[in-house]
Structures are given as structure tokens and as C-alpha cells.
Protein backbone atom coordinates (compact mmCIF):
# COMPACT_ATOMS: atom_id res chain seq x y z
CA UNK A 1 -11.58 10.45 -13.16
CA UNK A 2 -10.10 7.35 -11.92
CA UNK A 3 -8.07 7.77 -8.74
CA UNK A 4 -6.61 6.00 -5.60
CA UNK A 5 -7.86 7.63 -2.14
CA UNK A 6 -5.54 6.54 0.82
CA UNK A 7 -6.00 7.26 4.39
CA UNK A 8 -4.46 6.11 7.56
CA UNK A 9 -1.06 7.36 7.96
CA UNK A 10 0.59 9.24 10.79
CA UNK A 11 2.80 9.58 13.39
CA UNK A 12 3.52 6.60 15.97
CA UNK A 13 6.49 5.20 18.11
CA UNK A 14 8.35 2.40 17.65
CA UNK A 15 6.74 -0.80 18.47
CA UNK A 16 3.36 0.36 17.59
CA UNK A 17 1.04 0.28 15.10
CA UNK A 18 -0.96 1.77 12.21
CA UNK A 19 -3.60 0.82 9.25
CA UNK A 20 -3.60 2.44 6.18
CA UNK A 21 -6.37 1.65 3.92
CA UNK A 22 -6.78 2.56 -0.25
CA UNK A 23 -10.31 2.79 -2.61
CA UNK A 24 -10.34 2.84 -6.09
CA UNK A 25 -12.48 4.85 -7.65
CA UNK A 26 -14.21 5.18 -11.35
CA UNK A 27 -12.33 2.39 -12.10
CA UNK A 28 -14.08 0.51 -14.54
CA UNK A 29 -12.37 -2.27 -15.48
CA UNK A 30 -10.89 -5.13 -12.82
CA UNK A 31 -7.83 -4.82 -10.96
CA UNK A 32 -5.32 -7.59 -11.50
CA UNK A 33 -3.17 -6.64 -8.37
CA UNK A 34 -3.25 -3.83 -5.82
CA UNK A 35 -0.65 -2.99 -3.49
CA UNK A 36 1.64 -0.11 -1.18
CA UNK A 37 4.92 0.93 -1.99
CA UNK A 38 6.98 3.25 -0.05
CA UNK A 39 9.93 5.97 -1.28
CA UNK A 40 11.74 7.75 1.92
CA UNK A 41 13.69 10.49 2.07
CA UNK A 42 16.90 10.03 -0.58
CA UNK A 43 15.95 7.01 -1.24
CA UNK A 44 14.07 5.05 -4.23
CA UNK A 45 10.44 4.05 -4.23
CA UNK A 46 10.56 0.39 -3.06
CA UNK A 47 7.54 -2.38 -2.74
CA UNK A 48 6.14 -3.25 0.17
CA UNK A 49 3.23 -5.08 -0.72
CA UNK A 50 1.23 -6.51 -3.12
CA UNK A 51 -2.28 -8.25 -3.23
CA UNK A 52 -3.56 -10.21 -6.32
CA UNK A 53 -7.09 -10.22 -7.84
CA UNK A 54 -6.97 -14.53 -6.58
CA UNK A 55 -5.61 -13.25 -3.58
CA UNK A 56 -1.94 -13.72 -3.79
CA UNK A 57 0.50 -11.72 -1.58
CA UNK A 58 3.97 -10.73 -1.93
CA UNK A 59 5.82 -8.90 0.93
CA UNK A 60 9.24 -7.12 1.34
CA UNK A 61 11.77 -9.09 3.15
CA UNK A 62 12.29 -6.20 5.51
CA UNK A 63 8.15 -6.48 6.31
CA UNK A 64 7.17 -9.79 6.60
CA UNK A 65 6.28 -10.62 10.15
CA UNK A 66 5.39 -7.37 11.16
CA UNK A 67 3.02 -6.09 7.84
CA UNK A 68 -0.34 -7.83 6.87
CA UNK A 69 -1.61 -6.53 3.51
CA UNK A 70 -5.52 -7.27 2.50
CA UNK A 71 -7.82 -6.45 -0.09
CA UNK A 72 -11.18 -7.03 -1.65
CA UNK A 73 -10.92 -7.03 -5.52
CA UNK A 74 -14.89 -6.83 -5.89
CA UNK A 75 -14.48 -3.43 -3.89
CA UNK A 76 -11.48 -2.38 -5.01
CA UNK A 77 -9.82 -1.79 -2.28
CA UNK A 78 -6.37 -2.98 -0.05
CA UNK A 79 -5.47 -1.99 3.16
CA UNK A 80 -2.33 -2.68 5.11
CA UNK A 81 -1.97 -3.42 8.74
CA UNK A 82 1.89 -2.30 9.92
CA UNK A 83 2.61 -3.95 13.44
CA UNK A 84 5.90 -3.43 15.37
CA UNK A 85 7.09 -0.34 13.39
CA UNK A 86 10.27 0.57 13.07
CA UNK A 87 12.08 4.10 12.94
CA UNK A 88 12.96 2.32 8.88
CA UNK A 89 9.59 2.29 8.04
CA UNK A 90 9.52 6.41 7.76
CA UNK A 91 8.01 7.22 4.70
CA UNK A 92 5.66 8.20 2.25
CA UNK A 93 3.30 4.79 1.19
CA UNK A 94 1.79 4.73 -2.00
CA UNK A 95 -1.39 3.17 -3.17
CA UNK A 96 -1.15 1.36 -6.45
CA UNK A 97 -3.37 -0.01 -8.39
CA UNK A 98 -2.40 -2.56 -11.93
CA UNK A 99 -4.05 -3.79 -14.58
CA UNK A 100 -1.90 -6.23 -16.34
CA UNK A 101 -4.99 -7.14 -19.28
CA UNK A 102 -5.83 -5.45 -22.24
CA UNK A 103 -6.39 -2.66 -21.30
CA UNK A 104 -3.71 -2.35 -19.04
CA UNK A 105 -3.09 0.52 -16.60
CA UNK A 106 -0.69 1.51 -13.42
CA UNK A 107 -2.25 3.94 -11.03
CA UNK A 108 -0.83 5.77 -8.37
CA UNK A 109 -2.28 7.37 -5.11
CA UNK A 110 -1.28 10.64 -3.63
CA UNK A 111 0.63 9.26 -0.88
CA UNK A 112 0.19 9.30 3.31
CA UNK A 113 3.29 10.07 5.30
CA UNK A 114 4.21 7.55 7.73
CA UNK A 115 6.99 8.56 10.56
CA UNK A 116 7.83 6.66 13.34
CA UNK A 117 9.42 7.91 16.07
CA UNK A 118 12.37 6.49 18.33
């Protein structure tokens, strides 16, 4: 069954850091891009980051600076480094996982709470 494992979340203060790290598994086909998303409470799952198969990132305004995402396509996996957290960045990140060729497919992880602290 193909599923996204994530680990790494927590609970910090503000100013410090946290890794959170996602594995595909029984995927069989290549992943076009990879990335974490985040949805906090009342709010609207947003994008945080994304990684591409060539390498390619694309980051929130409200993250670059302070987020670093990375990923090896060959393993599938992504992991994102979150430096100088901010009370904003409570929430639940999601691994996801998109196949934009035929055949295509969106995956979703289970989610890891993040909450930082003031």
C-alpha cells in the first residue's frame, strides 16, 4: 500500500529549530515533486514547500529565509529543516507526494504536529 511516513515534529520555542523528514513507500512509479504543506487551526491547508524530481524548490513567502526543504528523488524522500520558528508556524505539516505523468497520483501523509511556543 503506498504511503507517506513523516517524522520529526514537536514542540519547540520560538527561535529554535526542528527537522521533519518524509519516505515514500511502495511507490512504484517516480515522483515528479515532493513537498510539506501545513493547515492550522481554522485555517486552510497552505504550501510550504516543494522539491522537484530536477531539484527545483519553491518556498512560501512567509518561509523563505528561515525553511530549507531537501529531497532525494532516487529515495523518495524530502525532509525540511525549519530554523528561527515562529509562534505562526503552529501546525499540522503534511507530506505530499505528486506524480504529474501518466499515471498521475497526489499522496498525502498522516501529518506531524508542529507547535511553537512563545
Amino acid at each position: 500500500q503506498v504511503q507517506l511516513v513523516e517524522s520529526g515534529g514537536g514542540l519547540v520555542q520560538a527561535g529554535g529549530s526542528l527537522r521533519l523528514s518524509c519516505t515514500a513507500s511502495a511507490v512504484t512509479f517516480a515522483i515528479d515533486v515532493m513537498g510539506w504543506y501545513r493547515q492550522a487551526p481554522g485555517k486552510q491547508r497552505e504550501l510550504v514547500a516543494t522539491i522537484s524530481s530536477v531539484g527545483r524548490t519553491n518556498y512560501a513567502d512567509s518561509v523563505k529565509g528561515r525553511f530549507t526543504i531537501s529531497g532525494d528523488s532516487a529515495k523518495k524522500t524530502v525532509s525540511l529543516q525549519m530554523n528561527s520558528l515562529k509562534p505562526e508556524d503552529t501546525a499540522v505539516y503534511y507530506c505530499n507526494a505528486q506524480r504529474i505523468r501518466f499515471p498521475p497520483f497526489n499522496i498525502w501523509g498522516q501529518g506531524t504536529q508542529v507547535t511553537v511556543s512563545s
